[in-house]
C-alpha atoms as a PDB file:
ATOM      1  CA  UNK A   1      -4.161 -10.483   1.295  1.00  0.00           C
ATOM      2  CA  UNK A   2      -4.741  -8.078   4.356  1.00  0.00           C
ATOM      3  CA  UNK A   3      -3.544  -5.471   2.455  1.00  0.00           C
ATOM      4  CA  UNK A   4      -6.208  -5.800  -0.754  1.00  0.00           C
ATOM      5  CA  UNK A   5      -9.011  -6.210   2.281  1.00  0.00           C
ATOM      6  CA  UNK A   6      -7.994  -3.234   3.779  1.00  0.00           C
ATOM      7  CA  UNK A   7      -7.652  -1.494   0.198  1.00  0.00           C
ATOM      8  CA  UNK A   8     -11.112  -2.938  -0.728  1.00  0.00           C
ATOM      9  CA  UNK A   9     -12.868  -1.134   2.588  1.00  0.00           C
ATOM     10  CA  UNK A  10     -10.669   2.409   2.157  1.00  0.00           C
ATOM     11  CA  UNK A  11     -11.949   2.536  -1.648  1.00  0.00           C
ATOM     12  CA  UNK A  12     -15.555   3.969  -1.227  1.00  0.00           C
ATOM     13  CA  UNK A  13     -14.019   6.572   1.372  1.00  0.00           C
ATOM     14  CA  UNK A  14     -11.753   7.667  -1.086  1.00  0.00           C
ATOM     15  CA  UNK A  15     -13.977   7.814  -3.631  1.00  0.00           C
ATOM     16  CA  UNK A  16     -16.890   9.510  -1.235  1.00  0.00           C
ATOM     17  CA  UNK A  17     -18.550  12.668  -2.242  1.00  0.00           C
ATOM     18  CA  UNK A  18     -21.370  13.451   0.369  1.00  0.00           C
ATOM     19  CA  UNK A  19     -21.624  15.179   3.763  1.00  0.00           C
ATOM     20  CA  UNK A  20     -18.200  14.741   5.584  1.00  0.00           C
ATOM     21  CA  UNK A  21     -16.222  13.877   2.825  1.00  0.00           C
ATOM     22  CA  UNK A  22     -14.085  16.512   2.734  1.00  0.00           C
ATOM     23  CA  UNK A  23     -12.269  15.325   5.892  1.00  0.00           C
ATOM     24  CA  UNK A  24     -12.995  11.743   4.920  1.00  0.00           C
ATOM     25  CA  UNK A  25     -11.536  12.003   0.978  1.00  0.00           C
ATOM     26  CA  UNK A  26      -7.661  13.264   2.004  1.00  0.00           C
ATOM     27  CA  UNK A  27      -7.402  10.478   5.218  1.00  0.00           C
ATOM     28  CA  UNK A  28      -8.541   7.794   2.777  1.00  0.00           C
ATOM     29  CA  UNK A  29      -6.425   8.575   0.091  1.00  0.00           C
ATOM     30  CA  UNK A  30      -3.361   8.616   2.417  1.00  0.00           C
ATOM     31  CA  UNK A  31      -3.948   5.575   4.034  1.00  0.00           C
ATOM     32  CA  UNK A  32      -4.455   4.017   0.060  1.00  0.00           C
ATOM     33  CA  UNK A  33      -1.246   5.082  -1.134  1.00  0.00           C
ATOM     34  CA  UNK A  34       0.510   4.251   1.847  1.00  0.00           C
ATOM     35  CA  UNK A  35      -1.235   0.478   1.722  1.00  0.00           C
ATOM     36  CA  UNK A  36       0.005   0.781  -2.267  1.00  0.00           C
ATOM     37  CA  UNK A  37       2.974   1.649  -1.551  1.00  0.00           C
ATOM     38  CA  UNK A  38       4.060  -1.027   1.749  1.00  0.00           C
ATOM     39  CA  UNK A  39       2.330  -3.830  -1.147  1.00  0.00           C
ATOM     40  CA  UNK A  40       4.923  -2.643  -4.068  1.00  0.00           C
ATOM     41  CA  UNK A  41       7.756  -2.690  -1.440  1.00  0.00           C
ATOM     42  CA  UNK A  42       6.740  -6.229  -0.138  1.00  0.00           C
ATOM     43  CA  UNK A  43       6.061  -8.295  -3.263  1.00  0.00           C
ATOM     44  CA  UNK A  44       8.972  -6.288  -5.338  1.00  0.00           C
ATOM     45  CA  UNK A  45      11.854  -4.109  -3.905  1.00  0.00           C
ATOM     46  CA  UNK A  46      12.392  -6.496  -0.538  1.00  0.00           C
ATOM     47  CA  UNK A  47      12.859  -9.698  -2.267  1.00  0.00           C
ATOM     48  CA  UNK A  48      15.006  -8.204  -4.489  1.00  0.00           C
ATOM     49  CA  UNK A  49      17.137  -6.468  -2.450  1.00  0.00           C
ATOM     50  CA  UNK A  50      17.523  -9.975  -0.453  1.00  0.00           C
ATOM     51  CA  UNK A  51      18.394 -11.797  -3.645  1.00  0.00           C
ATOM     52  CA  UNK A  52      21.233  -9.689  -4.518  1.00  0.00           C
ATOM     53  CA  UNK A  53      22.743  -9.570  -0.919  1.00  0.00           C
ATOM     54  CA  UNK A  54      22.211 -13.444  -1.119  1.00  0.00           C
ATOM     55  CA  UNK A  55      24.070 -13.432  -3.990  1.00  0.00           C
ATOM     56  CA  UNK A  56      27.322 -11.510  -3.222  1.00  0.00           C
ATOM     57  CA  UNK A  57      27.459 -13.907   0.464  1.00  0.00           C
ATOM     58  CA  UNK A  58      27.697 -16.796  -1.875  1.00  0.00           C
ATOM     59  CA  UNK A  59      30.996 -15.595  -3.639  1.00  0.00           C
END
């Protein structure tokens, strides 16, 4: 949930074209992909990754 609020407010300053947005744009659109990126990693690849290790300390 912190990480769509924090996506929500870094939106508009990717997505800015007036005065300063130049050095606004490329900061904002780091910090989105890196928020995309620690989401896909936390809802997908880490529980996954802990299910299969589960799984082979069962046998």
């Amino acid at each position: 949930m912190l990480i769509l609020v924090a996506l929500l407010g870094m939106v508009p300053a990717a997505r800015a074209t007036g005065i300063g947005s130049d050095i606004q744009r490329p900061l904002a659109t780091v910090v989105v992909g890196g928020l995309l990126s620690t989401l896909f990693l936390t809802l997908l690849v880490l529980p996954s990754l802990y299910y299969l290790t589960a799984k082979k300390g069962e046998r």
